[in-house]
Protein backbone atom coordinates (compact mmCIF):
# COMPACT_ATOMS: atom_id res chain seq x y z
CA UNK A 1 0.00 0.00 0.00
CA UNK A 2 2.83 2.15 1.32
CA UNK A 3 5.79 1.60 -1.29
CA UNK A 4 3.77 1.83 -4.99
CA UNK A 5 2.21 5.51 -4.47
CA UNK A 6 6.74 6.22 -4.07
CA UNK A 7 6.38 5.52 -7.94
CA UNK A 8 3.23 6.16 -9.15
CA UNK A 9 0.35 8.03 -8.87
CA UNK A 10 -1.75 6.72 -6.12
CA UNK A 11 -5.22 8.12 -5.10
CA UNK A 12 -8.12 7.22 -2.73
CA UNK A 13 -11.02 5.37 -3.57
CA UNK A 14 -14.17 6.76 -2.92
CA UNK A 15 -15.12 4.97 0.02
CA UNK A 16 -11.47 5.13 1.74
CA UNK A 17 -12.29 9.18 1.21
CA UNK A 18 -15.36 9.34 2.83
CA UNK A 19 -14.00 7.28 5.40
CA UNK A 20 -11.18 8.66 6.42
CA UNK A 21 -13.12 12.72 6.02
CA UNK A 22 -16.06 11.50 8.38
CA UNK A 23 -13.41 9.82 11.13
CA UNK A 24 -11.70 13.09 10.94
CA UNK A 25 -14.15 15.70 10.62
CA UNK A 26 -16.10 14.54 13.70
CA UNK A 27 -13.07 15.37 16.04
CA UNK A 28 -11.85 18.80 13.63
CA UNK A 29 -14.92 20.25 14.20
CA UNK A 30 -18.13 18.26 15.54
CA UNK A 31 -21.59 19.63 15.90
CA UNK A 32 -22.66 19.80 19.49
CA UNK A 33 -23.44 18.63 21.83
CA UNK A 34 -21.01 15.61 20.65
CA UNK A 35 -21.70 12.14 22.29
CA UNK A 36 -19.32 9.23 22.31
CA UNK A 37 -20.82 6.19 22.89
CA UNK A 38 -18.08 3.63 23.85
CA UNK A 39 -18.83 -0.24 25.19
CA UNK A 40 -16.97 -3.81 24.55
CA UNK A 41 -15.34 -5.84 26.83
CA UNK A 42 -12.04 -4.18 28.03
CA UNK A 43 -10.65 -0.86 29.02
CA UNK A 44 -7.08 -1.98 26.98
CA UNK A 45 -8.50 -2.39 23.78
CA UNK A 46 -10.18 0.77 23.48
CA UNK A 47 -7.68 3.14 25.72
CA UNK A 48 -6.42 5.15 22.78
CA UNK A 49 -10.20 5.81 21.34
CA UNK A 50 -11.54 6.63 24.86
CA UNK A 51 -8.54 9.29 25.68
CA UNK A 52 -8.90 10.90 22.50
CA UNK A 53 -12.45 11.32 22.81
CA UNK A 54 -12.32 12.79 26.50
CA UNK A 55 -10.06 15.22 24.90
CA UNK A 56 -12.95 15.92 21.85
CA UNK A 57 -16.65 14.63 23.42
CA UNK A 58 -18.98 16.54 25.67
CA UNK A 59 -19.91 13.60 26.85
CA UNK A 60 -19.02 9.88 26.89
CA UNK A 61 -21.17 7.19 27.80
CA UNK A 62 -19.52 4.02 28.62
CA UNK A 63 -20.94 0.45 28.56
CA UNK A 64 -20.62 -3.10 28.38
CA UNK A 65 -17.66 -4.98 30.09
CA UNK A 66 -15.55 -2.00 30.50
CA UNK A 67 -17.75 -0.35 32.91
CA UNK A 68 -16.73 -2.57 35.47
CA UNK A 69 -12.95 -1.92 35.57
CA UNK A 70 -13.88 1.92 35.86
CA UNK A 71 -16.21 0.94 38.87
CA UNK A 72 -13.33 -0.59 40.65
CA UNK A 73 -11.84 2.57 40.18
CA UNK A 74 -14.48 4.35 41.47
CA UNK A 75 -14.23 1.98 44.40
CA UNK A 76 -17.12 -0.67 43.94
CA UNK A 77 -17.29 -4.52 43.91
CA UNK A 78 -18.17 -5.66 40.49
CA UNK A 79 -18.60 -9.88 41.11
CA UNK A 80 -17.44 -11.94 38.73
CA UNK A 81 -18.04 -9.15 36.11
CA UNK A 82 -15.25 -9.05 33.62
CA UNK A 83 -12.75 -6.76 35.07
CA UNK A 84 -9.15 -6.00 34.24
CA UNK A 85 -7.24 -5.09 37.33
CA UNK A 86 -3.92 -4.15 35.91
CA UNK A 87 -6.14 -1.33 34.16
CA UNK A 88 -8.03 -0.05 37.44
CA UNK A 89 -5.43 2.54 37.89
CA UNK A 90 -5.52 4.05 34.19
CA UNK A 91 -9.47 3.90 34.06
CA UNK A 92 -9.47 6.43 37.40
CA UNK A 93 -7.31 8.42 35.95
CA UNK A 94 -9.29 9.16 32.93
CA UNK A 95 -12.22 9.65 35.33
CA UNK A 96 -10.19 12.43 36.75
CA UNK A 97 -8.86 13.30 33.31
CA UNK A 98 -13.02 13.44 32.18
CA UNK A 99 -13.13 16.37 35.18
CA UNK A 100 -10.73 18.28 34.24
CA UNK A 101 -11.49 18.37 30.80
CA UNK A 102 -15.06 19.56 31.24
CA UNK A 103 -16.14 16.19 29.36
CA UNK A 104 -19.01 14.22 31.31
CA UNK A 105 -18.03 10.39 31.61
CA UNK A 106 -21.74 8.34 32.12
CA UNK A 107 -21.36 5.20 33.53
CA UNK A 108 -23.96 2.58 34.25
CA UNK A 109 -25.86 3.36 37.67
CA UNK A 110 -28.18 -0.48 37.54
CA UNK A 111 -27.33 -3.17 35.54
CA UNK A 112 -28.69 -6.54 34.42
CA UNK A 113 -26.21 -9.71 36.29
CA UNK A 114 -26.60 -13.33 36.40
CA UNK A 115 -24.98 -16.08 37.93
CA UNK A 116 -23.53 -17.61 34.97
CA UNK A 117 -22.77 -16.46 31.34
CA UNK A 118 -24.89 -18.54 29.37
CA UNK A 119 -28.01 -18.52 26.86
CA UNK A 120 -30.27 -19.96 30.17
CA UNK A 121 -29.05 -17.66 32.66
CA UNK A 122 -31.61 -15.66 34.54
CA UNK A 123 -31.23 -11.81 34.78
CA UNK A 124 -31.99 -9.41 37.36
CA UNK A 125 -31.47 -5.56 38.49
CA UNK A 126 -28.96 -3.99 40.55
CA UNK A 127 -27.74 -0.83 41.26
CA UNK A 128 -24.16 -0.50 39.89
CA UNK A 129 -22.52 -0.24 43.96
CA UNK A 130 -24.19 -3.66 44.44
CA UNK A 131 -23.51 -6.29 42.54
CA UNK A 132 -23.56 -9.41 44.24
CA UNK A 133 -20.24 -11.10 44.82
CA UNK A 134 -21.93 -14.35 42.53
CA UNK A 135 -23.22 -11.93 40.10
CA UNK A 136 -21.90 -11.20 36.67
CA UNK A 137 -22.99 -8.24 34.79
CA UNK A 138 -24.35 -8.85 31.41
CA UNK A 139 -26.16 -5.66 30.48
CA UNK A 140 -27.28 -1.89 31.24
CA UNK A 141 -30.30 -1.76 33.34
CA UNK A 142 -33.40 0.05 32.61
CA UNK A 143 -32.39 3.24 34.76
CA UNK A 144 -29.36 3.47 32.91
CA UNK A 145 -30.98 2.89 29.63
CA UNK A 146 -33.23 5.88 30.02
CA UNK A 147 -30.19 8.11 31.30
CA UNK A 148 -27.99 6.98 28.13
CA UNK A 149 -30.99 7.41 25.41
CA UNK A 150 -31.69 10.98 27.16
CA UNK A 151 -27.91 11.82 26.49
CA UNK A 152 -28.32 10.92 23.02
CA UNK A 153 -31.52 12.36 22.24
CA UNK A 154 -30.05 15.89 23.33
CA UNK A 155 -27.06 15.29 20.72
CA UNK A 156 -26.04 16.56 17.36
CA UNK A 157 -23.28 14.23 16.91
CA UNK A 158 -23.11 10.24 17.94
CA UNK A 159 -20.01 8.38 17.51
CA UNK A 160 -20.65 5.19 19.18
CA UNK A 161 -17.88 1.96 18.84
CA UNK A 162 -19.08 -0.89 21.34
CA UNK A 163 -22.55 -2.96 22.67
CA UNK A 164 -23.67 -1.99 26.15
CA UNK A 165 -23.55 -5.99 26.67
CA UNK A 166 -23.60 -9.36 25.60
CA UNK A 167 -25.95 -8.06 22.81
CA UNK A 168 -25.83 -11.48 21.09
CA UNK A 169 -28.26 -13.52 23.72
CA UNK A 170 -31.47 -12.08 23.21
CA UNK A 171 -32.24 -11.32 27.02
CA UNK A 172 -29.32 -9.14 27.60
CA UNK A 173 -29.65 -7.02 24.14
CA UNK A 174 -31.92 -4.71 25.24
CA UNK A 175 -29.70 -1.70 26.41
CA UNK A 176 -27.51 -2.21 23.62
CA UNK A 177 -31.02 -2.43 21.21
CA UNK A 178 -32.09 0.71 23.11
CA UNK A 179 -29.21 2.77 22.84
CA UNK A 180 -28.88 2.04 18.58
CA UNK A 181 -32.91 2.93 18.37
CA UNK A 182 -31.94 5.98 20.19
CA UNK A 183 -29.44 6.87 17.69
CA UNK A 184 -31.41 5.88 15.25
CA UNK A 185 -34.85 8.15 15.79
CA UNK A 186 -32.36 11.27 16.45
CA UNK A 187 -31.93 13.60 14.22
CA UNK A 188 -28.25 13.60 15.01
CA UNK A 189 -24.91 12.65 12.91
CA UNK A 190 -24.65 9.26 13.70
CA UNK A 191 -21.09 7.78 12.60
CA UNK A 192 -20.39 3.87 13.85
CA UNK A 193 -17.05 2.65 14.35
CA UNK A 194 -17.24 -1.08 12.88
CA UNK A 195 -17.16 -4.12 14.72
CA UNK A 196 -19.84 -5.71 17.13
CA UNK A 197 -21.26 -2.16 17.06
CA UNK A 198 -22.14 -2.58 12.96
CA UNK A 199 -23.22 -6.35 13.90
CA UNK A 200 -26.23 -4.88 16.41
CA UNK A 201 -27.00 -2.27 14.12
CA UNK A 202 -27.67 -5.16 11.39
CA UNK A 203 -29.61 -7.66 14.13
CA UNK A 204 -31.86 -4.39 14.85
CA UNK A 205 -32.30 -3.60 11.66
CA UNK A 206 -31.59 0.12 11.56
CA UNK A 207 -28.56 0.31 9.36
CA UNK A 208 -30.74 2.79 6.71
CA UNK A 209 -31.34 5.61 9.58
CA UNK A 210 -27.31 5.97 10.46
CA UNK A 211 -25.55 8.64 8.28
CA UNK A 212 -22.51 6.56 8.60
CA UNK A 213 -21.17 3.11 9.50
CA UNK A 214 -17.80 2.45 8.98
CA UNK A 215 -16.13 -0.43 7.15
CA UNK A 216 -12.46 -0.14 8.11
CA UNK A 217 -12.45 -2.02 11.31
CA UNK A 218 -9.57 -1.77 13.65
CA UNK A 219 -7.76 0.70 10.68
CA UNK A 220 -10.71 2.98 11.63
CA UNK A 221 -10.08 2.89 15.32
CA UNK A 222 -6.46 3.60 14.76
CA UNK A 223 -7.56 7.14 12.86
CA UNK A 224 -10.34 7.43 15.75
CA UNK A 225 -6.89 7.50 18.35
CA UNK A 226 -5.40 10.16 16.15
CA UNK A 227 -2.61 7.84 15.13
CA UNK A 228 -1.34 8.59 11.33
CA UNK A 229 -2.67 5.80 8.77
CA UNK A 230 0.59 5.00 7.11
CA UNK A 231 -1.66 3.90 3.31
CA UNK A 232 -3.33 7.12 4.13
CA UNK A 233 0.13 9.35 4.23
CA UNK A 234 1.56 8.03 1.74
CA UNK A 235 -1.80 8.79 -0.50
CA UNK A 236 -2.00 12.06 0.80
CA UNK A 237 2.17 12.43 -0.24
CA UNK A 238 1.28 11.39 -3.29
């Protein structure tokens, strides 16, 4: 990709453009109130994305797995919730980062936990400072739902990368099902950043009312962090 556009001339195709111009332009200069919707399973993988977009967001919701190594930082017990404790440190530190950069970090306050992770496990409610020490949490609950979909319904730009939980069992799909109709019936810029979020979008069927969902998977994310695209330089050298 790199070494050809040395020797010849070497343009983008029109969807590599558009692409890389919508990653871009929603961090130059965003509409707002700009949300960031952010879930998955771990703080590590999506540290780059989530400090760039405390420095660019007014706001940045954050679901699924994550969540729980931020409440450890925030001093909860989180079960057997997926948690990454070598990360517990960083994640309070972009809490305090959040602060200080006037950008408001929402994290679940209930959420949907069961005992086992499993198609046949049972849910039920909790508030986010008590999760049982056999519990496991699987999804955002219904408070949070309605305090995420307010957030989003107030924006002029979504940028949302991430499920609010295991989105692929049916009973634990609805916060991140309510969250994507959310963005959906706004009248917002709605960009998606690939992955498992682009798989929910398709389950829910709402792929039509998004403005744009990204095909460039973890390429995109890279460009989301800031980092320089190396095909993309050497294009724009060209």
């Amino acid at each position: 990709m790199v070494g050809p556009a040395a020797y010849i001339p070497a343009v983008a195709g029109f969807l590599l453009e558009k692409e890389v111009d919508t990653l871009t332009s929603i961090f130059a200069e965003p509409e707002r109130p700009f949300v960031a919707v952010v879930g998955g399973s771990k703080v590590s993988s999506k540290i780059g994305v989530l400090d760039h977009l405390i420095d660019s967001a007014d706001t940045l919701i954050i679901g699924g797995g994550m969540a729980y190594t931020f409440f450890l930082a925030k001093g909860y017990e989180v079960g057997t919730s997926l948690q990454e404790p070598d990360w517990v440190e960083r994640a309070g530190e972009m809490l305090k980062k959040a602060e200080a950069k006037g950008c408001q970090i929402l994290l679940p306050i209930d959420n949907v936990v069961a005992d086992h992770f499993g198609e046949d496990a049972v849910g039920e409610v909790c508030d986010s400072d008590k999760i049982p020490a056999d519990r496991m949490g699987m999804d955002i609950g219904p408070k949070t739902v309605e305090l995420y979909c307010d957030a989003v319904k107030k924006a002029a730009t979504v940028f949302w990368n991430g499920p609010m939980g295991v989105f692929e069992m049916d009973q634990f799909a609805k916060g991140t099902e309510a969250v994507a109709r959310a963005i959906a019936d706004s009248d917002c810029t709605s960009i998606i950043g690939g992955g498992d979020s682009v798989a929910a979008i398709n389950k829910f069927g709402l792929a039509d009312k998004m403005s744009w969902i990204s095909t460039g998977g973890g390429a995109s994310m890279e460009l989301v962090e800031g980092k320089a695209l190396p095909g993309v330089e050497a294009l724009l050298d060209a």
